[in-house]
PDB file of N, CA and C in Angstrom:
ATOM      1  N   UNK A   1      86.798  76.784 107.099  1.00  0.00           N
ATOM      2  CA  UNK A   1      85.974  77.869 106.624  1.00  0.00           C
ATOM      3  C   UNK A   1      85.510  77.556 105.205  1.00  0.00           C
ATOM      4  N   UNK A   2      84.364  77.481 104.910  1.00  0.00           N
ATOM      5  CA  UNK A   2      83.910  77.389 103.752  1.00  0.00           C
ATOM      6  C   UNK A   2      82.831  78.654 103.040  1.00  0.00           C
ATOM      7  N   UNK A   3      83.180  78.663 101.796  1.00  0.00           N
ATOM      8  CA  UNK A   3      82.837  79.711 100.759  1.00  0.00           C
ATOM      9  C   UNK A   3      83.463  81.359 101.329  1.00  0.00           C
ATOM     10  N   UNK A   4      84.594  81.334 101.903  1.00  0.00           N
ATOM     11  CA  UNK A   4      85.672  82.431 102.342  1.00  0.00           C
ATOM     12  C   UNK A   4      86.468  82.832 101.128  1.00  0.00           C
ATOM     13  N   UNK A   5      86.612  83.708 100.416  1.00  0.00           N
ATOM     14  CA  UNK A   5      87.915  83.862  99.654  1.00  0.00           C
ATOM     15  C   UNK A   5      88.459  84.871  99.896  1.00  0.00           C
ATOM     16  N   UNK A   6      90.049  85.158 100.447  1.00  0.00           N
ATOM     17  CA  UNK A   6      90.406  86.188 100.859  1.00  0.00           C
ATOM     18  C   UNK A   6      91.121  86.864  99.160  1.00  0.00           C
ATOM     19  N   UNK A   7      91.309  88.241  99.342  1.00  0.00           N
ATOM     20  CA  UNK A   7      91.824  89.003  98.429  1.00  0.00           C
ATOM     21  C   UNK A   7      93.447  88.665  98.262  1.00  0.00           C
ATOM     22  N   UNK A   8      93.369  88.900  96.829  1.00  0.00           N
ATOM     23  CA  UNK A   8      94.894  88.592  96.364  1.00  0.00           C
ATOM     24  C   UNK A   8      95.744  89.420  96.034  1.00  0.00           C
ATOM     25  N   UNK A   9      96.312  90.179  96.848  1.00  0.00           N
ATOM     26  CA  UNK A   9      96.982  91.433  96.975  1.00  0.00           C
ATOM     27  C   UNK A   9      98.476  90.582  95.969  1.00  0.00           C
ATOM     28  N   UNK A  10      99.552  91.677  95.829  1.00  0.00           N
ATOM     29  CA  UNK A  10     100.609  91.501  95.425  1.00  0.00           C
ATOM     30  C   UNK A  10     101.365  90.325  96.449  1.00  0.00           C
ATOM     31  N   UNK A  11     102.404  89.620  95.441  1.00  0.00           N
ATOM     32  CA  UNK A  11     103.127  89.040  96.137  1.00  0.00           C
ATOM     33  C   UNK A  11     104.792  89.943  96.282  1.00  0.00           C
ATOM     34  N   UNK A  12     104.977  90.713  95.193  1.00  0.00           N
ATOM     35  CA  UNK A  12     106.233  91.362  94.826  1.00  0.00           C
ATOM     36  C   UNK A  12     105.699  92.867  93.709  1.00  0.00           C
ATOM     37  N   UNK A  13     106.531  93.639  94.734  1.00  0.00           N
ATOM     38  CA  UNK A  13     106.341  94.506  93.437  1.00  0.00           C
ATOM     39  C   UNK A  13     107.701  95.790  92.370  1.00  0.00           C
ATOM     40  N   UNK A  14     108.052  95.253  91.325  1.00  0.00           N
ATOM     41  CA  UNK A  14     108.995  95.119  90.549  1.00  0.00           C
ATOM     42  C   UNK A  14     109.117  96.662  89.700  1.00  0.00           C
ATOM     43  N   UNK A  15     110.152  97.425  89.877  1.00  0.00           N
ATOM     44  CA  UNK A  15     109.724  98.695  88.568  1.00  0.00           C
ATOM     45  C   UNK A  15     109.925  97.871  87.499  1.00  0.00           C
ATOM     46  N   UNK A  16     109.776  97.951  86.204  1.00  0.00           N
ATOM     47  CA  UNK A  16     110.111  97.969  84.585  1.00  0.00           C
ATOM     48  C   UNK A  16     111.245  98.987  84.624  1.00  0.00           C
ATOM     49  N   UNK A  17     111.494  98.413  83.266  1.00  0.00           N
ATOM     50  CA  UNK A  17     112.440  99.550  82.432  1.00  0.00           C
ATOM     51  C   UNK A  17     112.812 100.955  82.400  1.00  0.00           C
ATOM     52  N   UNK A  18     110.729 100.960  82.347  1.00  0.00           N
ATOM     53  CA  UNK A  18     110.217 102.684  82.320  1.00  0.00           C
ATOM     54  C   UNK A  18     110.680 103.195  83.517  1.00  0.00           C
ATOM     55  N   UNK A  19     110.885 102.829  84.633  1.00  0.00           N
ATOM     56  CA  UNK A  19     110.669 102.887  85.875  1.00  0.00           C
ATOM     57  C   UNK A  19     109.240 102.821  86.646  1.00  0.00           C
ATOM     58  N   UNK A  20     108.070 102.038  85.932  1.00  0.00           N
ATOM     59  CA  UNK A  20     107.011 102.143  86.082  1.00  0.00           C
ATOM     60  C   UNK A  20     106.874 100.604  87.280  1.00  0.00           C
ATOM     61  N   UNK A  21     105.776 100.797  88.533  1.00  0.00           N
ATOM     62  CA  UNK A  21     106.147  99.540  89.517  1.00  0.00           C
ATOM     63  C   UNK A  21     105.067  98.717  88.517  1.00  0.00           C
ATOM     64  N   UNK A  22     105.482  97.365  88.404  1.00  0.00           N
ATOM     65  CA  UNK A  22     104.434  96.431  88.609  1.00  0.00           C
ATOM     66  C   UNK A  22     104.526  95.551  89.541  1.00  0.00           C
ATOM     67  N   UNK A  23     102.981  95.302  89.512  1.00  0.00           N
ATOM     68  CA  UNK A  23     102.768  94.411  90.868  1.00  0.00           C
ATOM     69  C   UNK A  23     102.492  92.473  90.410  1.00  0.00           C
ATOM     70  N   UNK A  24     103.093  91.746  91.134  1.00  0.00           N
ATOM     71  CA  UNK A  24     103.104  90.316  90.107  1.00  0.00           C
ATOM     72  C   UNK A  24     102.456  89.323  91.575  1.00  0.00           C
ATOM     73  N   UNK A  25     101.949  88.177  91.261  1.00  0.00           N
ATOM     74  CA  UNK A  25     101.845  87.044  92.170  1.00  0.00           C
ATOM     75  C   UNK A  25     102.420  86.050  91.675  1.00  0.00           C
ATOM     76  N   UNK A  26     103.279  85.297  92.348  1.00  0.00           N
ATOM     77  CA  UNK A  26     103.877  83.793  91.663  1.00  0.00           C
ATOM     78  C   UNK A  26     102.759  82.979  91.572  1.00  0.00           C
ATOM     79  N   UNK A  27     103.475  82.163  90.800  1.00  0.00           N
ATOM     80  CA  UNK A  27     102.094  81.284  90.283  1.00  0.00           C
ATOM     81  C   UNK A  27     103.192  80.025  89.950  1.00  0.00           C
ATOM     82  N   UNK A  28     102.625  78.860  89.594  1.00  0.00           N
ATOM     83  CA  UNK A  28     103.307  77.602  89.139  1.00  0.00           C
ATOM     84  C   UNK A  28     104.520  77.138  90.074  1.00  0.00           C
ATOM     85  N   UNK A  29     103.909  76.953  91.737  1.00  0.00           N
ATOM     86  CA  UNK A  29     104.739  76.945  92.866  1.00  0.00           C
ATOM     87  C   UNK A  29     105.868  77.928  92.597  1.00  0.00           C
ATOM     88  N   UNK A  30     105.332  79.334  92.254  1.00  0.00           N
ATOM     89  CA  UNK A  30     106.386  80.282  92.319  1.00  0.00           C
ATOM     90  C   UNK A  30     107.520  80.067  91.513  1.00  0.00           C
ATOM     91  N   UNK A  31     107.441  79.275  90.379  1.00  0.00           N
ATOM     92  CA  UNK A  31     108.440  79.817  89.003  1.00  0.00           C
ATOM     93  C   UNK A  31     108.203  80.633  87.902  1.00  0.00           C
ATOM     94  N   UNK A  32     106.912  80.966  88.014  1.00  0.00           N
ATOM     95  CA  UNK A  32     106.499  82.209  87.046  1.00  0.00           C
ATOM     96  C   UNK A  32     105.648  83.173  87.770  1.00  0.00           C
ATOM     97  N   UNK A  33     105.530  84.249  87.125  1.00  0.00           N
ATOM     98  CA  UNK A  33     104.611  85.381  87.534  1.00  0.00           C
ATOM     99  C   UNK A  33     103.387  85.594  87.171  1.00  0.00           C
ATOM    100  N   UNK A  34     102.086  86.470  87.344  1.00  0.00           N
ATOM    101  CA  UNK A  34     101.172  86.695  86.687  1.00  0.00           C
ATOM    102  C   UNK A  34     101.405  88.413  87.278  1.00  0.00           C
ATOM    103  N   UNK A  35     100.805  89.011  85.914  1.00  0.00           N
ATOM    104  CA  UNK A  35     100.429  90.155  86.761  1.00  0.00           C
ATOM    105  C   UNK A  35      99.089  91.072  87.623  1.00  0.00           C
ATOM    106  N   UNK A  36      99.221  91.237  88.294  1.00  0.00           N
ATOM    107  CA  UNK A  36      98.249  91.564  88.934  1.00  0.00           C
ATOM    108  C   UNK A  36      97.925  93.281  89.587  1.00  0.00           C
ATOM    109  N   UNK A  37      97.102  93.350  90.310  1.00  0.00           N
ATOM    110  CA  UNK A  37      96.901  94.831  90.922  1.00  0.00           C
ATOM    111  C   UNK A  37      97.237  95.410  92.398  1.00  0.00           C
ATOM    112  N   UNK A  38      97.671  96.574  93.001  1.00  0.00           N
ATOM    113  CA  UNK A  38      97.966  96.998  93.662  1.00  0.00           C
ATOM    114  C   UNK A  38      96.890  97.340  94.849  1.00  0.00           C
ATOM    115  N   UNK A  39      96.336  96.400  95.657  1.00  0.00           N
ATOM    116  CA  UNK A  39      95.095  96.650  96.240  1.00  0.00           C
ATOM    117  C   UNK A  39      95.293  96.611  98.144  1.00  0.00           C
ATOM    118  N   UNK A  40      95.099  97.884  98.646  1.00  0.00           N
ATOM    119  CA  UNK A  40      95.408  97.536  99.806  1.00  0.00           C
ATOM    120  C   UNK A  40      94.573  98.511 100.825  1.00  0.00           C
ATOM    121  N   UNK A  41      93.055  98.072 100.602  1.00  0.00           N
ATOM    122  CA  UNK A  41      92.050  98.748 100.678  1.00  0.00           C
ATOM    123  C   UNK A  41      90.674  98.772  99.846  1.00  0.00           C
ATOM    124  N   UNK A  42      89.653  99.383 100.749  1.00  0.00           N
ATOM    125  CA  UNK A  42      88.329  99.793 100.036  1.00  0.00           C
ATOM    126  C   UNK A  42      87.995 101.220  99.578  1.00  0.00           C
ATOM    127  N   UNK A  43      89.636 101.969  99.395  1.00  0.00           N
ATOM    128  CA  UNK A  43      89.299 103.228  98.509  1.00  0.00           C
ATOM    129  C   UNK A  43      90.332 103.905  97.755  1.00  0.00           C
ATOM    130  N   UNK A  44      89.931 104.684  97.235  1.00  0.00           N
ATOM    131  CA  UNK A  44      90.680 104.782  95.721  1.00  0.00           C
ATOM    132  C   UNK A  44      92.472 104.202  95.702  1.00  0.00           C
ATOM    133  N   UNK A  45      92.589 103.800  95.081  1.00  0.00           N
ATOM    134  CA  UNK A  45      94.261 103.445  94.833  1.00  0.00           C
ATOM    135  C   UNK A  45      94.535 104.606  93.807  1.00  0.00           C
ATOM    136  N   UNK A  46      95.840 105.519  94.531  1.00  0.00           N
ATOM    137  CA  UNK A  46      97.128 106.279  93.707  1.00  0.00           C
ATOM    138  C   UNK A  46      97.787 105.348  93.204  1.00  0.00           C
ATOM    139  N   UNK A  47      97.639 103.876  93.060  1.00  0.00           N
ATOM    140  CA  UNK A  47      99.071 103.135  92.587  1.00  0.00           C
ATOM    141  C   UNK A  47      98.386 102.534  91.644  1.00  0.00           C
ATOM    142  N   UNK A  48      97.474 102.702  91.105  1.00  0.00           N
ATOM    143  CA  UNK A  48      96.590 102.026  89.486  1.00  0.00           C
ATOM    144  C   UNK A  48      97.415 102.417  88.541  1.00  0.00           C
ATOM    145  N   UNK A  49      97.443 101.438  87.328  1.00  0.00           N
ATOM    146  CA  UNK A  49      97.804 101.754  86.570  1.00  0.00           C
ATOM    147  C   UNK A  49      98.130 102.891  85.552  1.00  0.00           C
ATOM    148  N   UNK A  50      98.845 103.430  85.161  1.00  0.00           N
ATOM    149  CA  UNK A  50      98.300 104.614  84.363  1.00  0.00           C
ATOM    150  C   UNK A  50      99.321 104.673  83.179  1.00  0.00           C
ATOM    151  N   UNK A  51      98.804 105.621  81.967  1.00  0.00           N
ATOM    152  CA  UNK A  51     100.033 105.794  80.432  1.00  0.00           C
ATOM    153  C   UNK A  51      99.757 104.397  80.215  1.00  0.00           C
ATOM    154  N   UNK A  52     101.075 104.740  79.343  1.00  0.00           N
ATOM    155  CA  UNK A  52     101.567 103.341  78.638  1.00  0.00           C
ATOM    156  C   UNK A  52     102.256 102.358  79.953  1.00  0.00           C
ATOM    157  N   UNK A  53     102.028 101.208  79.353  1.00  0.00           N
ATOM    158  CA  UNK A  53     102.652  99.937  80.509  1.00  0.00           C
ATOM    159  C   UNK A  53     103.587  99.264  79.914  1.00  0.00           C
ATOM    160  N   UNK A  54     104.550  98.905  80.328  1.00  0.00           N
ATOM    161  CA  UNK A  54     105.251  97.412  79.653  1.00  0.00           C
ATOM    162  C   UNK A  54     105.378  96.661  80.523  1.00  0.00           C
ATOM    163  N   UNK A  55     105.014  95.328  79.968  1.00  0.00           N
ATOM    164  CA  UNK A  55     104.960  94.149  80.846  1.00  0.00           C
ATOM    165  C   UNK A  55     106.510  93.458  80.525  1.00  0.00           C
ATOM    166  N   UNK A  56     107.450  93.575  81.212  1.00  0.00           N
ATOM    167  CA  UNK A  56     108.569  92.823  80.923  1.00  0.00           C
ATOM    168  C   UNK A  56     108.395  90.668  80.856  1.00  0.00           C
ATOM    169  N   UNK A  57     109.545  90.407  79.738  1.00  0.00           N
ATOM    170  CA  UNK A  57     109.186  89.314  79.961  1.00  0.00           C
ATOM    171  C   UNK A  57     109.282  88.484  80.960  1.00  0.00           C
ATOM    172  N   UNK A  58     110.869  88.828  81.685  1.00  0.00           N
ATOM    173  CA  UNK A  58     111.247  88.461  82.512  1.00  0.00           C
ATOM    174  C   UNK A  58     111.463  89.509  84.053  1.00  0.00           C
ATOM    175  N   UNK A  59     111.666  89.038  85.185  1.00  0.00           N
ATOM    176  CA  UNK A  59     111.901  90.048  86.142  1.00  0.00           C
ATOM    177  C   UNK A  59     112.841  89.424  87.134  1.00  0.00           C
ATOM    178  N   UNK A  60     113.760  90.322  87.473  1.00  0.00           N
ATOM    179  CA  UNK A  60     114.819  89.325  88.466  1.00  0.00           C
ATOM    180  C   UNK A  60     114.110  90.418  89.537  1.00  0.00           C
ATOM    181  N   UNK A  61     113.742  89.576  90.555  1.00  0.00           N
ATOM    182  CA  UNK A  61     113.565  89.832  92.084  1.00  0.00           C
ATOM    183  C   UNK A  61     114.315  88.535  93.130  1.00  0.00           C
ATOM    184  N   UNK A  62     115.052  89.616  93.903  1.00  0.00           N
ATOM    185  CA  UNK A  62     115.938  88.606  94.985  1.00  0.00           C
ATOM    186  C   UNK A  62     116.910  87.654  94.342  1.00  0.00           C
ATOM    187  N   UNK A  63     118.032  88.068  93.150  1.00  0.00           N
ATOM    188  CA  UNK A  63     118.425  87.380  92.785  1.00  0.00           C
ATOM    189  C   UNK A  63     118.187  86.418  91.946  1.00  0.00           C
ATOM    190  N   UNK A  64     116.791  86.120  91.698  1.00  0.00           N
ATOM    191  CA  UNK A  64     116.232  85.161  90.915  1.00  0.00           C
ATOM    192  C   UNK A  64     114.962  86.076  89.873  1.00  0.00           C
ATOM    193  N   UNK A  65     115.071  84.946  88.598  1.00  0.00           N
ATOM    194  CA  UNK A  65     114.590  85.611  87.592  1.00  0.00           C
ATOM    195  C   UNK A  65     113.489  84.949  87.162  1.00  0.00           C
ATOM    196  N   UNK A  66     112.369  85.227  86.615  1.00  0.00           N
ATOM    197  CA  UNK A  66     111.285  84.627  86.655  1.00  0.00           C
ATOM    198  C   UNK A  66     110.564  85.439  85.152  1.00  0.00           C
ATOM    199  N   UNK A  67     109.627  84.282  84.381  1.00  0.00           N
ATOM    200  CA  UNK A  67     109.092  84.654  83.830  1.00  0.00           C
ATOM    201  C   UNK A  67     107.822  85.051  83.960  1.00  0.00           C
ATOM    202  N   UNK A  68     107.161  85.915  83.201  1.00  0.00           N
ATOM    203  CA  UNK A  68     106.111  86.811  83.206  1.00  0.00           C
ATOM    204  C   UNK A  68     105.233  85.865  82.620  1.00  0.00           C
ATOM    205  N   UNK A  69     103.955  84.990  82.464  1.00  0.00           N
ATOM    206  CA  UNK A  69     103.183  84.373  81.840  1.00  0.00           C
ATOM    207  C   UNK A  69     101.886  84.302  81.790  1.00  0.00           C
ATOM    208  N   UNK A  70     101.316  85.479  82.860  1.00  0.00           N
ATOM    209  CA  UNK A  70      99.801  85.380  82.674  1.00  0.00           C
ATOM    210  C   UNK A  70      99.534  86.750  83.316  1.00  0.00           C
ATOM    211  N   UNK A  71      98.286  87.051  82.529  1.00  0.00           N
ATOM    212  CA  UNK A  71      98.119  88.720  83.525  1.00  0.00           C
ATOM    213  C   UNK A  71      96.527  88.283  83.873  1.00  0.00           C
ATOM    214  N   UNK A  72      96.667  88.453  85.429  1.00  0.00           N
ATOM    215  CA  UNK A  72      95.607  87.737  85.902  1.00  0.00           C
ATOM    216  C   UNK A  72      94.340  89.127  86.148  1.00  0.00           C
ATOM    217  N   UNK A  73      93.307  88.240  86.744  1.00  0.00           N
ATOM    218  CA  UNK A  73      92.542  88.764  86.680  1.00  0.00           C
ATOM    219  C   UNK A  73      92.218  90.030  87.381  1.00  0.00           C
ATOM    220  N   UNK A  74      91.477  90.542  86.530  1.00  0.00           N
ATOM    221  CA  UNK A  74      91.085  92.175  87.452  1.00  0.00           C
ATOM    222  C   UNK A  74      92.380  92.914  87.082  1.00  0.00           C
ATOM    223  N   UNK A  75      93.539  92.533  86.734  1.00  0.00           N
ATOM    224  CA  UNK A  75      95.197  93.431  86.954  1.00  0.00           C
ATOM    225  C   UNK A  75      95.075  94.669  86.708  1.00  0.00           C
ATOM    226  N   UNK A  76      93.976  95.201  85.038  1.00  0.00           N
ATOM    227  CA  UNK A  76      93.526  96.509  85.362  1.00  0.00           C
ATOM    228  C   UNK A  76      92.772  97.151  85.040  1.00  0.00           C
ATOM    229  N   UNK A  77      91.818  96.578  86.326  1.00  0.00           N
ATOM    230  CA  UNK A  77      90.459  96.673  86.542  1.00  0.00           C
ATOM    231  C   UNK A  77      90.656  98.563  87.324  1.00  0.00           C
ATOM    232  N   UNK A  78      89.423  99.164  86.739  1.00  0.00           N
ATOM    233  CA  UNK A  78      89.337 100.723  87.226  1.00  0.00           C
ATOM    234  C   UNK A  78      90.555 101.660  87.307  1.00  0.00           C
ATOM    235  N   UNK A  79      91.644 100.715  85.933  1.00  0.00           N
ATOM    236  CA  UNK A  79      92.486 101.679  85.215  1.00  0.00           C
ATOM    237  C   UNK A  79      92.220 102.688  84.440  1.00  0.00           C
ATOM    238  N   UNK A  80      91.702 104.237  84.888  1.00  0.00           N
ATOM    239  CA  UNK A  80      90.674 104.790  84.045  1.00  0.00           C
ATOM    240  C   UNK A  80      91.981 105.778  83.075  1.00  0.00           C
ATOM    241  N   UNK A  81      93.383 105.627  84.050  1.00  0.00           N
ATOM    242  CA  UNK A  81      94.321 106.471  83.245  1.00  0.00           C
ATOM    243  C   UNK A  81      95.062 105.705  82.281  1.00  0.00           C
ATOM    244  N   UNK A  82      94.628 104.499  82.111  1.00  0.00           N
ATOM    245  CA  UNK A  82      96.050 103.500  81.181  1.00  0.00           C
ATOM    246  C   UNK A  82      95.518 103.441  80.429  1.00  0.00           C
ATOM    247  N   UNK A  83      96.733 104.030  78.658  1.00  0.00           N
ATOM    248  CA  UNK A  83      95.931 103.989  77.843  1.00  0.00           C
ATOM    249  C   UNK A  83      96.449 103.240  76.613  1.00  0.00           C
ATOM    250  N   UNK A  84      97.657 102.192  77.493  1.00  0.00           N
ATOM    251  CA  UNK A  84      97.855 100.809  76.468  1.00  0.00           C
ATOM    252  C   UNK A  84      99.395 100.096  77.228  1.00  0.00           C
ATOM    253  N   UNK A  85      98.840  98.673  76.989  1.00  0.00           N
ATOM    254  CA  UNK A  85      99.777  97.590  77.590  1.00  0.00           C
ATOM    255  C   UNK A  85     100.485  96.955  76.804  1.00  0.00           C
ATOM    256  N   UNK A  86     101.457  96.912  76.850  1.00  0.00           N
ATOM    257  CA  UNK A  86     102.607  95.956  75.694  1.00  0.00           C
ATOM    258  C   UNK A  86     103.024  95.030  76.510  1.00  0.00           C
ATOM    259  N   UNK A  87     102.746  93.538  75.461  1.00  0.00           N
ATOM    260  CA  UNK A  87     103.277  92.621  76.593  1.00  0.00           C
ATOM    261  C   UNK A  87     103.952  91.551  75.633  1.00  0.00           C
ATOM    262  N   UNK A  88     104.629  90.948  76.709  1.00  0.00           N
ATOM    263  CA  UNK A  88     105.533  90.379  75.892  1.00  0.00           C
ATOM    264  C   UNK A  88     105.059  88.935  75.182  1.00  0.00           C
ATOM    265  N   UNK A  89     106.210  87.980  74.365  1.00  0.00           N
ATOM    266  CA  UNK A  89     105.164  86.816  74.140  1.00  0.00           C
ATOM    267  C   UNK A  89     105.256  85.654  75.230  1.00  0.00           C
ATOM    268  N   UNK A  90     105.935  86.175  76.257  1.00  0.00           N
ATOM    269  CA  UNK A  90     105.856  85.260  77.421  1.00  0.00           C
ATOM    270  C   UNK A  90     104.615  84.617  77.964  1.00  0.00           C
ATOM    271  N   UNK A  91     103.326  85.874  77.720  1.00  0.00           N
ATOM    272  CA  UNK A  91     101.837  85.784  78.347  1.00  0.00           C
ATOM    273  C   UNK A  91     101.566  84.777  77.452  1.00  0.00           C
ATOM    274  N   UNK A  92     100.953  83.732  78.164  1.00  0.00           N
ATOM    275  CA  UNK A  92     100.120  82.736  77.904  1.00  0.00           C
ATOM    276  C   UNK A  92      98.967  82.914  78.197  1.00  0.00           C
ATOM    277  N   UNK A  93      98.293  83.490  79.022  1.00  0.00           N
ATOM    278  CA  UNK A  93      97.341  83.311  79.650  1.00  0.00           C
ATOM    279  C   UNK A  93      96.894  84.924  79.978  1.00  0.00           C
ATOM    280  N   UNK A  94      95.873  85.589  79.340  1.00  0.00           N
ATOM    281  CA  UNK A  94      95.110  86.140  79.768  1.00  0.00           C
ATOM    282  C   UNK A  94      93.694  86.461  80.767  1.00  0.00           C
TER     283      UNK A  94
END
Protein backbone atom coordinates (compact mmCIF):
# COMPACT_ATOMS: atom_id res chain seq x y z
CA UNK A 1 0.00 0.00 0.00
CA UNK A 2 1.41 3.17 -0.84
CA UNK A 3 0.80 6.84 0.44
CA UNK A 4 -1.61 5.01 3.40
CA UNK A 5 -0.88 6.36 6.86
CA UNK A 6 -2.85 4.87 9.50
CA UNK A 7 -3.58 6.93 12.82
CA UNK A 8 -1.47 6.74 15.88
CA UNK A 9 -3.65 6.10 18.65
CA UNK A 10 -2.07 5.37 22.19
CA UNK A 11 0.17 2.64 22.85
CA UNK A 12 -0.35 2.76 26.91
CA UNK A 13 -2.19 4.84 28.94
CA UNK A 14 -0.59 5.85 32.43
CA UNK A 15 -2.35 8.19 35.37
CA UNK A 16 0.40 10.82 36.81
CA UNK A 17 0.75 11.76 40.21
CA UNK A 18 -2.29 14.10 39.88
CA UNK A 19 -4.19 11.17 39.04
CA UNK A 20 -4.53 12.73 35.65
CA UNK A 21 -4.36 9.66 32.51
CA UNK A 22 -1.72 10.24 30.03
CA UNK A 23 -1.61 8.71 26.93
CA UNK A 24 2.24 7.75 25.62
CA UNK A 25 3.58 5.73 22.35
CA UNK A 26 6.99 3.94 22.70
CA UNK A 27 9.36 5.12 20.61
CA UNK A 28 13.26 4.12 20.33
CA UNK A 29 12.20 0.24 19.83
CA UNK A 30 10.12 0.90 22.89
CA UNK A 31 12.69 2.21 25.56
CA UNK A 32 11.28 5.57 25.79
CA UNK A 33 7.98 7.27 25.53
CA UNK A 34 6.55 10.21 23.65
CA UNK A 35 3.49 11.72 24.60
CA UNK A 36 0.70 11.68 22.68
CA UNK A 37 -3.33 11.97 22.35
CA UNK A 38 -6.29 10.00 23.20
CA UNK A 39 -8.00 9.43 19.77
CA UNK A 40 -10.50 6.81 19.12
CA UNK A 41 -12.73 8.34 16.63
CA UNK A 42 -14.11 11.19 14.32
CA UNK A 43 -15.93 13.00 17.24
CA UNK A 44 -15.45 14.94 20.09
CA UNK A 45 -13.06 13.25 22.71
CA UNK A 46 -14.16 13.53 26.74
CA UNK A 47 -10.54 12.30 27.29
CA UNK A 48 -8.59 15.66 25.90
CA UNK A 49 -6.58 17.17 27.83
CA UNK A 50 -7.68 19.57 30.34
CA UNK A 51 -6.21 22.08 33.73
CA UNK A 52 -2.91 21.82 34.51
CA UNK A 53 -0.83 18.64 33.15
CA UNK A 54 2.30 17.06 34.42
CA UNK A 55 4.30 15.20 32.26
CA UNK A 56 6.18 12.75 34.55
CA UNK A 57 9.72 11.99 33.80
CA UNK A 58 9.57 8.62 34.15
CA UNK A 59 6.54 5.99 34.08
CA UNK A 60 6.60 2.38 35.27
CA UNK A 61 4.02 0.43 33.16
CA UNK A 62 4.07 -3.50 33.46
CA UNK A 63 6.80 -3.55 35.73
CA UNK A 64 9.09 -1.67 33.62
CA UNK A 65 10.06 1.94 33.71
CA UNK A 66 10.60 4.11 30.92
CA UNK A 67 11.53 7.48 30.19
CA UNK A 68 9.39 10.29 28.98
CA UNK A 69 11.43 12.10 25.99
CA UNK A 70 9.39 13.61 23.40
CA UNK A 71 5.81 14.98 23.25
CA UNK A 72 4.81 14.16 19.90
CA UNK A 73 2.86 15.55 17.59
CA UNK A 74 -0.69 16.88 17.69
CA UNK A 75 -0.52 15.48 21.78
CA UNK A 76 -2.61 18.64 22.41
CA UNK A 77 -4.07 19.44 19.56
CA UNK A 78 -8.01 20.87 20.25
CA UNK A 79 -7.04 21.05 23.98
CA UNK A 80 -9.41 23.98 24.35
CA UNK A 81 -9.54 23.20 28.37
CA UNK A 82 -5.63 22.87 29.17
CA UNK A 83 -4.33 25.68 30.52
CA UNK A 84 -0.56 24.64 31.13
CA UNK A 85 1.96 21.66 30.81
CA UNK A 86 4.94 21.05 33.06
CA UNK A 87 7.37 18.88 31.75
CA UNK A 88 10.10 17.46 32.81
CA UNK A 89 13.86 17.81 31.53
CA UNK A 90 13.61 14.38 30.18
CA UNK A 91 11.77 16.00 26.82
CA UNK A 92 14.11 16.24 24.20
CA UNK A 93 12.10 16.58 21.57
CA UNK A 94 9.19 18.64 21.01
Amino acid sequence: MVGIKALAWEDIAVENADGVTIYYNYINDGTELEVTYYNHGYYPNPERYKGNVVIPEEVVFMNRTRKVTRIGEGAFSSCDELTSVTMPQSITTL
